[in-house]
N, C-alpha and C. Protein backbone atom coordinates (compact mmCIF):
# COMPACT_ATOMS: atom_id res chain seq x y z
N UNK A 1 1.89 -19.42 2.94
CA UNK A 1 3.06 -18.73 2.40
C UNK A 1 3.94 -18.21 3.54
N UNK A 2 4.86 -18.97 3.29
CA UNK A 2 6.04 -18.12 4.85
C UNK A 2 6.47 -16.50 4.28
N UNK A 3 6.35 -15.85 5.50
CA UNK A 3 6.78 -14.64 5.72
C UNK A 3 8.02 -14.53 5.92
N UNK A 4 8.50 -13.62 5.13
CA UNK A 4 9.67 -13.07 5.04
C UNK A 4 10.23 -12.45 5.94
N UNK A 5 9.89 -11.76 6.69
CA UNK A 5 10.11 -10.42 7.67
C UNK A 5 8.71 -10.37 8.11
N UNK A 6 9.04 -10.71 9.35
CA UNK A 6 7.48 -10.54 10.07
C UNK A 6 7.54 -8.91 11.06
N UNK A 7 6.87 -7.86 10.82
CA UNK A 7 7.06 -7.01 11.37
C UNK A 7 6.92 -6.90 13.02
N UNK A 8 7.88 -6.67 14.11
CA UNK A 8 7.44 -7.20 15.82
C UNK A 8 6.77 -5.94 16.33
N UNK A 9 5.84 -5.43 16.84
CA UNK A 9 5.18 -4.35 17.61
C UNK A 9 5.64 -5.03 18.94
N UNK A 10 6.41 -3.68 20.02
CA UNK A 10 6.55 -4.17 21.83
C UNK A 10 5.64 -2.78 21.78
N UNK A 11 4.35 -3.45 22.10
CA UNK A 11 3.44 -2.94 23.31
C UNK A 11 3.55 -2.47 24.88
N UNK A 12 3.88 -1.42 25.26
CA UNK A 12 3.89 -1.69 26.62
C UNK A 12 3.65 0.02 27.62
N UNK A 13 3.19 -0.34 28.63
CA UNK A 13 2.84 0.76 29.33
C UNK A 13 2.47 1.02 30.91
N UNK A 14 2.65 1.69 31.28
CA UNK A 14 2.50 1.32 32.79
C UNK A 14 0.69 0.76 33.55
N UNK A 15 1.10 0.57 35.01
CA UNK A 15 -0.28 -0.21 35.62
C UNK A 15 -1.47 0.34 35.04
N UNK A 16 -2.41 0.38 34.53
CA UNK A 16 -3.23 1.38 34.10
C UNK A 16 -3.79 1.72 33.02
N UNK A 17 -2.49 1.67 32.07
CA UNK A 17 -2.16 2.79 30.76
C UNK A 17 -3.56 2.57 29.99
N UNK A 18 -3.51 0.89 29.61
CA UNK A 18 -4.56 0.12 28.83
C UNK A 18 -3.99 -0.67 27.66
N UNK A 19 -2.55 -1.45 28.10
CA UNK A 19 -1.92 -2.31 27.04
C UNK A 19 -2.43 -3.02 26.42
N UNK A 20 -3.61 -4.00 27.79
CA UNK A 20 -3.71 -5.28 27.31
C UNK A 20 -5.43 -4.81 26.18
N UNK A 21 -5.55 -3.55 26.39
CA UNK A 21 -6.85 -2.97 25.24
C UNK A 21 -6.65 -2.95 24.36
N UNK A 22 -5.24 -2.09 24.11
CA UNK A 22 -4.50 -2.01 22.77
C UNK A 22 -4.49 -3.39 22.46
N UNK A 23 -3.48 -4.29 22.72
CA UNK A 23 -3.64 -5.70 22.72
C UNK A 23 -5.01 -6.38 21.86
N UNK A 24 -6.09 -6.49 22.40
CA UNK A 24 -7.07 -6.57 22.33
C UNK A 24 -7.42 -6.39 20.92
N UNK A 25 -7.78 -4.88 21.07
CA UNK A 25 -7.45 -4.25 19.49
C UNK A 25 -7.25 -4.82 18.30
N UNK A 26 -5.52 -5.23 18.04
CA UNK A 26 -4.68 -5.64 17.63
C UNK A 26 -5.55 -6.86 17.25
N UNK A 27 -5.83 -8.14 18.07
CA UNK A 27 -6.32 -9.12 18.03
C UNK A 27 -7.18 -8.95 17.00
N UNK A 28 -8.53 -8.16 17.69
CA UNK A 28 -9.76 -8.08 16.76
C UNK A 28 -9.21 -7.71 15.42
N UNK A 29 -7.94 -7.17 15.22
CA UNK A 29 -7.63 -6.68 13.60
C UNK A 29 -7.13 -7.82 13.27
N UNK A 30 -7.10 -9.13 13.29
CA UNK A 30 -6.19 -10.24 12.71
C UNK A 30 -4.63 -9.96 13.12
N UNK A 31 -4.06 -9.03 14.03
CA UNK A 31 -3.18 -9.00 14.48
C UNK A 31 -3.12 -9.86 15.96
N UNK A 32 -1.93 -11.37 15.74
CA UNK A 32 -1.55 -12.00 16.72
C UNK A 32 -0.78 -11.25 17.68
N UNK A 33 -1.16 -11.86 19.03
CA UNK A 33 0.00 -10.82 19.87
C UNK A 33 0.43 -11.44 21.02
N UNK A 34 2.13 -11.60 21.20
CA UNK A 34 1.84 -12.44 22.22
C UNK A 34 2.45 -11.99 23.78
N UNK A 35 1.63 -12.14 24.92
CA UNK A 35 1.49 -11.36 26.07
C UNK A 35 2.32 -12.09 26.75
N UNK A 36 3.37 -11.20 27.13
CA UNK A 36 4.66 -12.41 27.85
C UNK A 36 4.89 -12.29 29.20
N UNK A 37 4.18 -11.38 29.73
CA UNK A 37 2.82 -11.93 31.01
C UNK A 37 2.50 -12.99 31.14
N UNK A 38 1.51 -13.29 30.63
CA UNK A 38 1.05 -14.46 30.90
C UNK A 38 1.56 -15.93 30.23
N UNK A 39 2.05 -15.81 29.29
CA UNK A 39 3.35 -16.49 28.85
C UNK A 39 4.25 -17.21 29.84
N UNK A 40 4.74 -15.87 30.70
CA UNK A 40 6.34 -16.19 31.41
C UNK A 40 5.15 -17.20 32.90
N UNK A 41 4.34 -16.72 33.15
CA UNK A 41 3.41 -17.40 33.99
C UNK A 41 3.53 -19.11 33.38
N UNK A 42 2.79 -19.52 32.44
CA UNK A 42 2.65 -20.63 31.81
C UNK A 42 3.95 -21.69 31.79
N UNK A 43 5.13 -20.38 31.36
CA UNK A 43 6.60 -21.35 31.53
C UNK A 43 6.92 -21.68 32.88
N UNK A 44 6.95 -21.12 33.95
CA UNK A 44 6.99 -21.56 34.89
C UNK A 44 6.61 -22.77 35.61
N UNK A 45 5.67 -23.19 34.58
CA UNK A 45 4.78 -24.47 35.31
C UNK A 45 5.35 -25.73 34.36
N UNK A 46 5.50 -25.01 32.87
CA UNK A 46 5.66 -25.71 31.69
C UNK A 46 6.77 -26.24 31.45
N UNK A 47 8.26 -25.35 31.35
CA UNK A 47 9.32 -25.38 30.88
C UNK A 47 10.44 -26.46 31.98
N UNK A 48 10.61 -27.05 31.63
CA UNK A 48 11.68 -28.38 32.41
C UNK A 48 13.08 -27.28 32.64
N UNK A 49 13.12 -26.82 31.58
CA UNK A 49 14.68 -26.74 31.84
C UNK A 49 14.89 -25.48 32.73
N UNK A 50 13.53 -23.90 32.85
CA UNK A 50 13.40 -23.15 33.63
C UNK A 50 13.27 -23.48 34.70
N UNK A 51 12.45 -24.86 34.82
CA UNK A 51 11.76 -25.13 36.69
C UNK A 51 13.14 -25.56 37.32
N UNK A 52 14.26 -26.24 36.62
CA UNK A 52 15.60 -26.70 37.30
C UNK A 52 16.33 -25.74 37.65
N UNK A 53 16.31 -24.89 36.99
CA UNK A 53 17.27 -23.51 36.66
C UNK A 53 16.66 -22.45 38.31
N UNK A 54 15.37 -22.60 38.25
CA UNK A 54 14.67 -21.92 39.50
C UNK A 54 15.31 -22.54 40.35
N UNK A 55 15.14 -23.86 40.93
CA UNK A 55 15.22 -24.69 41.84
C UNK A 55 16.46 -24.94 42.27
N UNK A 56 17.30 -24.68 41.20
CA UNK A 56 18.58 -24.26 41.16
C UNK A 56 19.32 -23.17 42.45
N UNK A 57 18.40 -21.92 42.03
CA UNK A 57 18.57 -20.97 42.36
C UNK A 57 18.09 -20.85 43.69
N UNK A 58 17.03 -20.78 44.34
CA UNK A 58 15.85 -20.70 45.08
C UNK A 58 15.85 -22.01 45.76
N UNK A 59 16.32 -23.24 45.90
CA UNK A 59 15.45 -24.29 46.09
C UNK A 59 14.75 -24.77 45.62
N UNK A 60 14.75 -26.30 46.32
CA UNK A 60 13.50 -27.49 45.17
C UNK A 60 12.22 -26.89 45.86
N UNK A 61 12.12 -26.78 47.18
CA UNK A 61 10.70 -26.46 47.53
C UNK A 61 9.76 -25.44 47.07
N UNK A 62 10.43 -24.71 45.77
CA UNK A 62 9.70 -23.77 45.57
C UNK A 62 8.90 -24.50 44.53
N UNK A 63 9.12 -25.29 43.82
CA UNK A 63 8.15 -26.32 43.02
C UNK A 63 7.72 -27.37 43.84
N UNK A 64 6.17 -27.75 43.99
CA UNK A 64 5.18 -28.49 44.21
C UNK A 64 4.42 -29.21 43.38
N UNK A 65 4.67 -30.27 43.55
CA UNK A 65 4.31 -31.56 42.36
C UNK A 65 4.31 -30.60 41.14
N UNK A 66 5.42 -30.20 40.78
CA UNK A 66 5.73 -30.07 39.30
C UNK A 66 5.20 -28.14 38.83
N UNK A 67 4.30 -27.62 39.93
CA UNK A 67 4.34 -26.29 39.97
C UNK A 67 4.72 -25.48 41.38
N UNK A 68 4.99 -24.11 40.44
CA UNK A 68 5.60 -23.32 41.38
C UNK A 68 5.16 -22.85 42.07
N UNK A 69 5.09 -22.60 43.43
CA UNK A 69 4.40 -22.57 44.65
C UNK A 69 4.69 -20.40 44.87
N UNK A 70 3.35 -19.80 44.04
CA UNK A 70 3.79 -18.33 43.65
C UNK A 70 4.19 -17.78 44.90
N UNK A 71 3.33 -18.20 46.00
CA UNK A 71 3.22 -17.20 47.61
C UNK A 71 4.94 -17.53 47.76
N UNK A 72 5.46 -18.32 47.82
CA UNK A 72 6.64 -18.92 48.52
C UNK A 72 7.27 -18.23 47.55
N UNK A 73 7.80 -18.08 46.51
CA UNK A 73 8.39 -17.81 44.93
C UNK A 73 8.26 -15.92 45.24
N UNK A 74 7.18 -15.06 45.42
CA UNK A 74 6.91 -14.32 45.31
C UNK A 74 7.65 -13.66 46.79
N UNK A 75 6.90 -14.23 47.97
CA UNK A 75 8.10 -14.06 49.06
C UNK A 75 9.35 -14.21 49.17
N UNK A 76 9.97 -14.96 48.38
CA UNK A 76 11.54 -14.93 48.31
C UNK A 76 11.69 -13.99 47.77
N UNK A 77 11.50 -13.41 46.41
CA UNK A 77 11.67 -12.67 45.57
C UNK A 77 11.51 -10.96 45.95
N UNK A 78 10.25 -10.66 46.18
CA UNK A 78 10.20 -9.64 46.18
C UNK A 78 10.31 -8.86 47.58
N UNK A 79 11.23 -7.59 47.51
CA UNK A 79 11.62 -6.96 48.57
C UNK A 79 13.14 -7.31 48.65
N UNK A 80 13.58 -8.17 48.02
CA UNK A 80 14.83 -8.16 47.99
C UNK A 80 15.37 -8.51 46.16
N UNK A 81 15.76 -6.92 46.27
CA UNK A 81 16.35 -7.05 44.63
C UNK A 81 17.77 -7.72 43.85
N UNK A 82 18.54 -8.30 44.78
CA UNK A 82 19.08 -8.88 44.23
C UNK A 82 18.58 -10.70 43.91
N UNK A 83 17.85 -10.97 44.76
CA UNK A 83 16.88 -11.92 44.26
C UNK A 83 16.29 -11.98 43.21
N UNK A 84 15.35 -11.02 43.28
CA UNK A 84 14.52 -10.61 41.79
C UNK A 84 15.32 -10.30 40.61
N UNK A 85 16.53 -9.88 40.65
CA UNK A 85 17.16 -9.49 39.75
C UNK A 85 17.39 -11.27 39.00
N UNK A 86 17.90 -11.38 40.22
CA UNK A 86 18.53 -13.30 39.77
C UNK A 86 17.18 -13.89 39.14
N UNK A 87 16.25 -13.79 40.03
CA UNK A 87 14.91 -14.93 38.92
C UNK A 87 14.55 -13.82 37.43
N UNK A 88 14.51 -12.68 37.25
CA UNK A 88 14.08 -11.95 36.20
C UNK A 88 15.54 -12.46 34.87
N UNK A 89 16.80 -12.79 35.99
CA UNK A 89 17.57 -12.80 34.76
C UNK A 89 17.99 -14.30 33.93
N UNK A 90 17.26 -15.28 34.88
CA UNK A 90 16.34 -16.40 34.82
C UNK A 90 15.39 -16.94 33.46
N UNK A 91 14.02 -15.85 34.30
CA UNK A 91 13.24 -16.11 33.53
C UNK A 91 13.09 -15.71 32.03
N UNK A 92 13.68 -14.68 32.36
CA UNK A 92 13.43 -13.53 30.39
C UNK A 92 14.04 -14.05 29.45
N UNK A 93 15.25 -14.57 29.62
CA UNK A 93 16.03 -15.20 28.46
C UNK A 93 15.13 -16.78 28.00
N UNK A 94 14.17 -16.98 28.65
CA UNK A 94 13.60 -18.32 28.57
C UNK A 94 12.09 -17.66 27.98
N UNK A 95 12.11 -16.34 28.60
CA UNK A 95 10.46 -16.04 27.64
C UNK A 95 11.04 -15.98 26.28
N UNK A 96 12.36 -14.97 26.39
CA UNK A 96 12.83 -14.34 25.16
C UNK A 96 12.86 -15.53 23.84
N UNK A 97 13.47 -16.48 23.91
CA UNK A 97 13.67 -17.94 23.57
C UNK A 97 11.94 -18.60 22.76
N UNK A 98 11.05 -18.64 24.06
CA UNK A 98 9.47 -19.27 23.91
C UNK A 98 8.78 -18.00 22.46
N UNK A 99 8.80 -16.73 22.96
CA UNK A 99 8.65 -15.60 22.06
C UNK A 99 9.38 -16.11 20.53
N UNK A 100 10.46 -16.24 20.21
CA UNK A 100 11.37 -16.37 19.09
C UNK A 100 10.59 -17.53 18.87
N UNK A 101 10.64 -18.53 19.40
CA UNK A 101 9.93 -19.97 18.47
C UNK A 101 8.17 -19.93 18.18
N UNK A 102 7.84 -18.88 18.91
CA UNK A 102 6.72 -18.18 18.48
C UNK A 102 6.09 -17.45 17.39
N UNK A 103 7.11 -16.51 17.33
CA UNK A 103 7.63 -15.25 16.14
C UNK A 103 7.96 -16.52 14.60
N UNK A 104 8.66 -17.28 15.21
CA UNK A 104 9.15 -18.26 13.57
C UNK A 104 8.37 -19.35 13.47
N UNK A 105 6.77 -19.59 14.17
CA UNK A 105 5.49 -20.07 13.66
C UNK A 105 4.95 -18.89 12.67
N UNK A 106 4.92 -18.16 13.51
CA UNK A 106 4.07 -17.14 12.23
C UNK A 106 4.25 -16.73 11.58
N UNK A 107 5.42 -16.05 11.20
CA UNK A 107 6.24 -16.28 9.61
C UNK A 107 6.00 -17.24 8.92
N UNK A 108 6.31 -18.84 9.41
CA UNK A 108 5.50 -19.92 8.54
C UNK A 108 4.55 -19.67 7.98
N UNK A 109 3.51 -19.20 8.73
CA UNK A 109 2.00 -19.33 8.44
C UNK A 109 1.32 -17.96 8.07
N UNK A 110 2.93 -16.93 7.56
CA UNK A 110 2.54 -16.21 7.07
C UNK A 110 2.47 -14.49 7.11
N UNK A 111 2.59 -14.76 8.65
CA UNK A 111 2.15 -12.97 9.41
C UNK A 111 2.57 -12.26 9.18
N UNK A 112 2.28 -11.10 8.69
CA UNK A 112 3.10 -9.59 8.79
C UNK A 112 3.76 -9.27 9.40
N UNK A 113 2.70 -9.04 10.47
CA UNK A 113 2.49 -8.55 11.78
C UNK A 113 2.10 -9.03 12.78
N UNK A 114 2.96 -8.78 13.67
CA UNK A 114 2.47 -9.51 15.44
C UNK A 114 3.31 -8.59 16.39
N UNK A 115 2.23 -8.45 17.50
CA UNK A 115 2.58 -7.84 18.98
C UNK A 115 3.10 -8.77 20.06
N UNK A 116 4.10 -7.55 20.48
CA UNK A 116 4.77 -8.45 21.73
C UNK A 116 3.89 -7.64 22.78
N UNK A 117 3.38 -7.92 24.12
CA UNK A 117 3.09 -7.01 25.21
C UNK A 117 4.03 -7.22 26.53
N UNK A 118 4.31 -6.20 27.08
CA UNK A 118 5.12 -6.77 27.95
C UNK A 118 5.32 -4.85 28.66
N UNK A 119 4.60 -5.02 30.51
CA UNK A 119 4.89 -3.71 30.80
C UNK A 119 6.73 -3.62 31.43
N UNK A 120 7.13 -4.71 31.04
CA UNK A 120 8.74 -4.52 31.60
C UNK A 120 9.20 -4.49 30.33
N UNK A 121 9.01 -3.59 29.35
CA UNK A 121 9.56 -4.30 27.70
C UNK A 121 11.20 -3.73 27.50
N UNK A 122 11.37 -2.72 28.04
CA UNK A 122 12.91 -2.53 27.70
C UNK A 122 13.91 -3.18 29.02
N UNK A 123 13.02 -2.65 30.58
CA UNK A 123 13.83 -3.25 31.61
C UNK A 123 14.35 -4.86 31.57
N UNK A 124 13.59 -5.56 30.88
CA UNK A 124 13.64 -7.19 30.46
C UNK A 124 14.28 -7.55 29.73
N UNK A 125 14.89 -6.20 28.09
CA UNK A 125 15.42 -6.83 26.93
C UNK A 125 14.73 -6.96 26.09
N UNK A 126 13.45 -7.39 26.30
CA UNK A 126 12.39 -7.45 25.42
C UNK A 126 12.61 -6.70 23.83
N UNK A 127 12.71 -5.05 24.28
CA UNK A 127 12.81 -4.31 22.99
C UNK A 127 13.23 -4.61 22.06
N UNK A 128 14.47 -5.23 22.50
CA UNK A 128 15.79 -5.89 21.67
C UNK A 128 15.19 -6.85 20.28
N UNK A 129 13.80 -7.32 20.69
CA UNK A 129 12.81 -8.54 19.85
C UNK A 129 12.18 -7.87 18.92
N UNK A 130 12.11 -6.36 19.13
CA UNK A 130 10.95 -5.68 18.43
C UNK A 130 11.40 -4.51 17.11
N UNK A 131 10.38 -4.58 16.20
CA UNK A 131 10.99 -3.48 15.32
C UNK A 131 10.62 -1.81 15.87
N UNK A 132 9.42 -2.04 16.69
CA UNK A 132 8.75 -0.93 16.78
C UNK A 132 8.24 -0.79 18.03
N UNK A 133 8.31 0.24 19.00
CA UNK A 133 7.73 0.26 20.38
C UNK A 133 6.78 1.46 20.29
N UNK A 134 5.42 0.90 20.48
CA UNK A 134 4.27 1.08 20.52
C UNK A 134 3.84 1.60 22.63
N UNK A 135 3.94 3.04 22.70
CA UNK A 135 4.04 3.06 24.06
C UNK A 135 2.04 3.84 24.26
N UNK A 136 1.61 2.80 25.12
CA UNK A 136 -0.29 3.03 25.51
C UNK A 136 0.12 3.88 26.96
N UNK A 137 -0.57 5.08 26.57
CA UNK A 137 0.06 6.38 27.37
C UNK A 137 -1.45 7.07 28.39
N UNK A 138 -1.54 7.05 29.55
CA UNK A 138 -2.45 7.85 30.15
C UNK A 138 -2.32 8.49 31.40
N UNK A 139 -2.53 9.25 32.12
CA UNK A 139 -2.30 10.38 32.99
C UNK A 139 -2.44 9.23 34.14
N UNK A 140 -1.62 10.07 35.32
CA UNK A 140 -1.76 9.01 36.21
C UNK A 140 -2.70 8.67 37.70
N UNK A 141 -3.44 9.81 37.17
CA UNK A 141 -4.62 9.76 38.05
C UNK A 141 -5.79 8.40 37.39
N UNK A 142 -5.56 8.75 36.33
CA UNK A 142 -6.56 8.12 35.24
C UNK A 142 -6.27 6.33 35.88
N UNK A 143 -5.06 6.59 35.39
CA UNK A 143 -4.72 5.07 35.69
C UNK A 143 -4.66 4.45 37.04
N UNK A 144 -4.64 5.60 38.18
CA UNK A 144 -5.10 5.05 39.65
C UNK A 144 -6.22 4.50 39.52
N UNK A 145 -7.40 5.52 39.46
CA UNK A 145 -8.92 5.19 39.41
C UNK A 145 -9.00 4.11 38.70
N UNK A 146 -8.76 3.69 37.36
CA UNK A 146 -8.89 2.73 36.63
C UNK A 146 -8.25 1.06 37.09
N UNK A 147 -7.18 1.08 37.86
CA UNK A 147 -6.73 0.04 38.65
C UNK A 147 -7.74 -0.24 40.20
N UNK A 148 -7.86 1.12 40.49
CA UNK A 148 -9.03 0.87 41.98
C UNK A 148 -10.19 0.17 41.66
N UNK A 149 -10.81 0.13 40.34
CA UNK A 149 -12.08 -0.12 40.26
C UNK A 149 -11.64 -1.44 39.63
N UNK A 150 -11.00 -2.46 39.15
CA UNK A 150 -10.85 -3.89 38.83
C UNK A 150 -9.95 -4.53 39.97
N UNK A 151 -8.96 -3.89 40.84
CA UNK A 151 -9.00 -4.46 42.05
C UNK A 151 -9.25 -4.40 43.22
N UNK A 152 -8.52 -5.15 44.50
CA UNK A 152 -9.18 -4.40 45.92
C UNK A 152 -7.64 -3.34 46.55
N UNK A 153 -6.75 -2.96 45.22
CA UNK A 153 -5.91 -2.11 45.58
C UNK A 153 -6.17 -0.60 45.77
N UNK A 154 -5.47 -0.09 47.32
CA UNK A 154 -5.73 1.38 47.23
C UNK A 154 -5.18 2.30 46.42
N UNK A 155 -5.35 3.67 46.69
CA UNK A 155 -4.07 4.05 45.95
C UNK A 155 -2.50 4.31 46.13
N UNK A 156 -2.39 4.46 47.57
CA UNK A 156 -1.10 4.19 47.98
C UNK A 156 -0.42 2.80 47.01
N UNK A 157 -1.04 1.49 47.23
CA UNK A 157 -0.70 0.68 46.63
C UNK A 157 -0.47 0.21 45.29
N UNK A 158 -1.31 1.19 44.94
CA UNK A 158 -0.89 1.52 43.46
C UNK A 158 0.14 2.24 43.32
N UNK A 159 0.28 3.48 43.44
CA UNK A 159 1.30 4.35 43.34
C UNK A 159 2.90 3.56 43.65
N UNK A 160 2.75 2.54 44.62
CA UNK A 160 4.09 2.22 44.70
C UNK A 160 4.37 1.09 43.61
N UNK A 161 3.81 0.42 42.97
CA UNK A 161 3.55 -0.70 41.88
C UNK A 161 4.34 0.88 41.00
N UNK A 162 3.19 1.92 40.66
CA UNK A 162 3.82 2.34 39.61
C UNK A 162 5.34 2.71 39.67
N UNK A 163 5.75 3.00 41.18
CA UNK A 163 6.93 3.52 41.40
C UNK A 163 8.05 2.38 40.70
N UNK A 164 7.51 1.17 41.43
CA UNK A 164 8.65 -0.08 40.84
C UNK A 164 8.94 0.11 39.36
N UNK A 165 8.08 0.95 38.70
CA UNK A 165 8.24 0.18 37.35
C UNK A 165 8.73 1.55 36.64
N UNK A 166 9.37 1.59 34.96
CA UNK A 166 9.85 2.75 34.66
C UNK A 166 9.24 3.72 34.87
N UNK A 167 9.61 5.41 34.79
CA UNK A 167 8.41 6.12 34.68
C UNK A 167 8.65 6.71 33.59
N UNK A 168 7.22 7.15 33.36
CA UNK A 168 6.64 7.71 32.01
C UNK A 168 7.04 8.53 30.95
N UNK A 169 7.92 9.33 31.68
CA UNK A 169 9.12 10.44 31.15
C UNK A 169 9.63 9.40 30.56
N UNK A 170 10.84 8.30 30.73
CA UNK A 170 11.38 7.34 30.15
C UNK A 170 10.84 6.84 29.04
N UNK A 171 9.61 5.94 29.47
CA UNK A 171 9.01 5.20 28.15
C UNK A 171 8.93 5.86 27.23
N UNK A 172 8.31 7.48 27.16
CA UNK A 172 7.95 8.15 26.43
C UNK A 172 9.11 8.75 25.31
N UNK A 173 10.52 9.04 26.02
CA UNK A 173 11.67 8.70 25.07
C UNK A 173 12.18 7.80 24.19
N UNK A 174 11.61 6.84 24.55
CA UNK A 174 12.10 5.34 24.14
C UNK A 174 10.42 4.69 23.17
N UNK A 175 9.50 5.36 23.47
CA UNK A 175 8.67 4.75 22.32
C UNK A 175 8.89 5.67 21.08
N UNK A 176 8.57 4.74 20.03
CA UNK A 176 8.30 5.09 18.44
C UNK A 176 6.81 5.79 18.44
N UNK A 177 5.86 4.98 18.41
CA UNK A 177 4.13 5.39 18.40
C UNK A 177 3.93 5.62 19.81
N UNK A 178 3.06 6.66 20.27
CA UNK A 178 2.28 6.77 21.23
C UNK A 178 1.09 6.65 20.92
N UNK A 179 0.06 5.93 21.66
CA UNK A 179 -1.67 5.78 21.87
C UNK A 179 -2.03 6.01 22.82
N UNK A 180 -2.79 7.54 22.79
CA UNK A 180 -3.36 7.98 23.94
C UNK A 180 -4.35 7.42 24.23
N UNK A 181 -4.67 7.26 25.58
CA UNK A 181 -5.38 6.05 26.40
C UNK A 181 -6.39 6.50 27.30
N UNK A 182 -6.48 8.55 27.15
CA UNK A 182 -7.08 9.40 27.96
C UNK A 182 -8.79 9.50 28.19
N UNK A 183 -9.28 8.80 27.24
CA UNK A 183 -10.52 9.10 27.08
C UNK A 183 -10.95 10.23 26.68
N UNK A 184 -9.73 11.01 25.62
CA UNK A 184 -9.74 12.11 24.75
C UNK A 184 -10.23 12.37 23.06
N UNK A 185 -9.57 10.85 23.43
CA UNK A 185 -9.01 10.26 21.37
C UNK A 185 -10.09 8.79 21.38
N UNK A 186 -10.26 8.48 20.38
CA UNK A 186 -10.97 6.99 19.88
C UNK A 186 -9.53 5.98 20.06
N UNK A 187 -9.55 5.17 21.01
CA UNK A 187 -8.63 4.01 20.77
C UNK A 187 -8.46 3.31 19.53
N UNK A 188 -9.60 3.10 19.25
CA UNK A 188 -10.06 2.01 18.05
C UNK A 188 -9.10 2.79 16.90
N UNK A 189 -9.44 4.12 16.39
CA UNK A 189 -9.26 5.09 15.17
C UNK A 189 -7.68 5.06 15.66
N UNK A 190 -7.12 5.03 16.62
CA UNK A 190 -5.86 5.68 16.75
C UNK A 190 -4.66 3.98 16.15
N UNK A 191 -5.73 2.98 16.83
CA UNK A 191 -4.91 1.51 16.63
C UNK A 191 -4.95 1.11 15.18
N UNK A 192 -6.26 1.93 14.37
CA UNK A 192 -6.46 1.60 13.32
C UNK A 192 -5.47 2.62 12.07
N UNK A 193 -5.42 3.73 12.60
CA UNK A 193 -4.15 4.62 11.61
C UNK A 193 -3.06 4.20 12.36
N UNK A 194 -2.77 3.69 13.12
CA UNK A 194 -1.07 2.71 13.17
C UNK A 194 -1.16 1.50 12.26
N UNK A 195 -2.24 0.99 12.10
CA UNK A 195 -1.81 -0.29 11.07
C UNK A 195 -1.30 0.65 9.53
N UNK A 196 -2.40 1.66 9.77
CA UNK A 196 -2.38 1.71 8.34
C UNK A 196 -1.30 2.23 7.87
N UNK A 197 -0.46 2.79 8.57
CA UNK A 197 0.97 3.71 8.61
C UNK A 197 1.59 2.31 8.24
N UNK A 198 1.95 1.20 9.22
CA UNK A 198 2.67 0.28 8.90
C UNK A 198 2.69 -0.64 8.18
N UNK A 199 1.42 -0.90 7.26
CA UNK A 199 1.09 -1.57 6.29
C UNK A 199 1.62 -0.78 5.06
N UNK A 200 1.48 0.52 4.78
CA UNK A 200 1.63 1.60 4.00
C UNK A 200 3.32 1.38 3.29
C-alpha cells in the first residue's frame, strides 16, 4: 500500500552525542533510516554524474580507476574553506536528490516513518527534507571520553572536530525533540515515547 505522507525524522548531533544509537534504535523499531554519511561516501564512488562534477572541480586525478582517491580529496579540501565549501555544495544537492528517490521507495512500500541522520543536518540543507528534527544531546565531556575510547583521537583533537561543527546552543534551538544521551535517562524508553507521540 503506498504511503501517502511519509513522516521524515533529521536525526542529528554532534561527535559523540550517540546519533548513529538513536539510529540504531529506530531500526530495531521497524523504523528505516537513512545515514547520509555513509550514503554521500557510497555516491562518491557510485554516482557518474557527481564523480564529473568533482573532477570538474578538483581535477581528474582525484578519481582512480573510477574511485575517489579520499587522502588526495581530503587534502585538497580540508583547511581551506572555500574549497570545502565548493565540494559540500557539490555533494549535498546530489545526497539531497539520492535521499528523495529514497524517501519515494518507501512511500511505495508503504512507510510512515523514516529517519534521515546526518551530523551536518541544517549546515547541508538537509532540514529542509525533514518534518521533524530529532536533536541526540550529551554533555561534552561525555562525548570526549566516549570518542577517545573508539578512536586513536586525543582530546585536543576532538575538541577541534567539535569546534568545526555547529555548537550545541544552536542545535538545541533548532531541534523539535531532544534525546538525552547522558547516561541519566533509558535511550530505549525515551526513542520509544517519541514514536509513540508521533504515531499518536
Amino acid at each position: 500500500m503506498v504511503q501517502e505522507k511519509t513522516l521524515v525524522i533529521g536525526i542529528t548531533g554532534g561527535i559523540g552525542s550517540g546519533k548513529s544509537t538513536v539510529s540504531h534504535l529506530l531500526e530495531l523499531m521497524q523504523i528505516p533510516v537513512y545515514v547520509a554519511d555513509n550514503e554521500s561516501k557510497k555516491l562518491l564512488d557510485e554516482d557518474p554524474l557527481l564523480q564529473k562534477e568533482l573532477q570538474k572541480a578538483f581535477g581528474e586525478h582525484i578519481y582512480d580507476a573510477g574511485r575517489i582517491n579520499k587522502a588526495l580529496f581530503a587534502e585538497i579540501i580540508f583547511g581551506d574553506t572555500a574549497k570545502l565549501k565548493q565540494a559540500n555544495d557539490i555533494i549535498h544537492p546530489c545526497v539531497a536528490r539520492h535521499f528523495r528517490q529514497w524517501l519515494h521507495q518507501k512511500q511505495q512500500e508503504g512507510v510512515g516513518i523514516v529517519g534521515l541522520e546526518s551530523a551536518i543536518l541544517h549546515e547541508s540543507g538537509f532540514n529542509r527534507l525533514v518534518d521533524k528534527t530529532l536533536l541526540v544531546y550529551a554533555p561534552k565531556d561525555l562525548r570526549i571520553s566516549r570518542v577517545m575510547k573508539r578512536t586513536n583521537m586525543n582530546a585536543e583533537q576532538i575538541e577541534a572536530r567539535m569546534d568545526a561543527q555547529m555548537d550545541d546552543t544552536e542545535r538545541l534551538k533548532l531541534a523539535d525533540v531532544i534525546v538525552f544521551n547522558d547516561e541519566t535517562q533509558s535511550l530505549i524508553e525515551q526513542v520509544q515515547r517519541l514514536l509513540q507521540g508521533l504515531r499518536n
